[in-house]
Protein backbone atom coordinates (compact mmCIF):
# COMPACT_ATOMS: atom_id res chain seq x y z
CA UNK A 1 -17.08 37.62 2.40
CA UNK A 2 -14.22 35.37 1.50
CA UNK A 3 -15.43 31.93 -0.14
CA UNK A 4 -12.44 29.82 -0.07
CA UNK A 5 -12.74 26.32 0.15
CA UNK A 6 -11.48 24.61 3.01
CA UNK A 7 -7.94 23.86 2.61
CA UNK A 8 -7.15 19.66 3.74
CA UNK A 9 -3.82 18.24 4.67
CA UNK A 10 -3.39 16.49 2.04
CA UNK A 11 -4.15 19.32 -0.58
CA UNK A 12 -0.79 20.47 -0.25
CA UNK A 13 1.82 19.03 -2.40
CA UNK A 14 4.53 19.84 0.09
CA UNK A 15 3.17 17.64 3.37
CA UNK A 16 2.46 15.07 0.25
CA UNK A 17 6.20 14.89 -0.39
CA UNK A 18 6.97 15.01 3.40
CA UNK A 19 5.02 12.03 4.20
CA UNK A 20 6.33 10.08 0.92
CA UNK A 21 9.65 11.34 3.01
CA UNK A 22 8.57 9.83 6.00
CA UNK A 23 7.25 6.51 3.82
CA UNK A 24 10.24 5.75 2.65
CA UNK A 25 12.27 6.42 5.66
CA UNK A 26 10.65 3.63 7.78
CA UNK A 27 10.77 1.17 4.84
CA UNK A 28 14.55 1.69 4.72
CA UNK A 29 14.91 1.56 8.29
CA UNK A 30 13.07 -1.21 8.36
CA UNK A 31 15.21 -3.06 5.61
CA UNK A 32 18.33 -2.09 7.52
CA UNK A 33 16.88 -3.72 10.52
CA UNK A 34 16.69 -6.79 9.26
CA UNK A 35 20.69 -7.06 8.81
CA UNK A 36 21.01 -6.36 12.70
CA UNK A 37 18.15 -8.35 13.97
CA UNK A 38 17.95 -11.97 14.26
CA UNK A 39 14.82 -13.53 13.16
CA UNK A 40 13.85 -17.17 14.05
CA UNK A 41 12.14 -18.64 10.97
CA UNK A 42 10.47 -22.03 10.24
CA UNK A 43 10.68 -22.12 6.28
CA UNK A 44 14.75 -21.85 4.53
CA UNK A 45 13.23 -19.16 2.54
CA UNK A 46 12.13 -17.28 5.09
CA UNK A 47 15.87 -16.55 5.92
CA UNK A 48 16.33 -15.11 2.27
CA UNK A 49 17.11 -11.01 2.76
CA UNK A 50 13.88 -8.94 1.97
CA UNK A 51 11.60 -11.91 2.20
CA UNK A 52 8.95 -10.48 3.52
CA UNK A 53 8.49 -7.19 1.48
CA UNK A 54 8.77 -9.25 -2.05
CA UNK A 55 6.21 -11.59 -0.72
CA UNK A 56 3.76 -8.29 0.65
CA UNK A 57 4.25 -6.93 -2.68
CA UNK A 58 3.79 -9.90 -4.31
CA UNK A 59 0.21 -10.36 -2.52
CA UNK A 60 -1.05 -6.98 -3.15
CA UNK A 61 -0.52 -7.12 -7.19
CA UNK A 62 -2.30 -10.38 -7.09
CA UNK A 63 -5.02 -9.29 -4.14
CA UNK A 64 -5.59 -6.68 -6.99
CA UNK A 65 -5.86 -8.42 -9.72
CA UNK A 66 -8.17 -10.85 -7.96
CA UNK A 67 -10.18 -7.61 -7.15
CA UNK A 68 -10.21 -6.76 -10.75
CA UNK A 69 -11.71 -10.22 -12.02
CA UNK A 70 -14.16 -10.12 -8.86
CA UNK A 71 -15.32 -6.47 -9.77
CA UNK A 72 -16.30 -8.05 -13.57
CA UNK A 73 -18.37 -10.77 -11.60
CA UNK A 74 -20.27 -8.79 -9.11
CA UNK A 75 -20.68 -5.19 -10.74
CA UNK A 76 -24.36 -4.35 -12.37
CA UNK A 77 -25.62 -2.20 -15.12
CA UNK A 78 -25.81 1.67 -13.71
CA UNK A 79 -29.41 1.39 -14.36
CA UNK A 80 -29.39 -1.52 -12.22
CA UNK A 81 -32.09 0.30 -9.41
CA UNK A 82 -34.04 1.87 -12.13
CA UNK A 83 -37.61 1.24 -12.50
């Protein structure tokens, strides 16, 4: 009897690389899109070139360091359910 584990998608470092492939395609197609599109915007800085993925990024470092401070609030003790 063979006991291999079962082998996942991900496990493999080459579809890994492929989708990071794949990732960064669409991110620079959809940076070069934004020099052919027009885009109706309320706010001046709206207009600025990239706007929107330096804002995104922007939120998720502070979204995590919010998560960081909230984890210090709300975590207990790993004996927490212990008699």
């Amino acid at each position: 009897m063979d006991t291999q584990e079962k082998q996942y998608f991900l496990d493999n470092p080459r579809n890994v690389k492929r989708l990071l492939y794949a990732f960064y395609t669409v991110c620079a197609l959809s940076v070069g899109a934004e020099f052919f599109v027009k885009r109706y915007v309320e706010h001046p800085w709206e207009a600025l070139p990239g706007f929107y993925p330096i804002y995104g990024f922007f939120s998720i470092i502070i979204l995590v360091m919010l998560s960081l401070v909230l984890r210090k609030l709300v975590m207990r003790k790993e004996t927490y359910y212990d008699g």
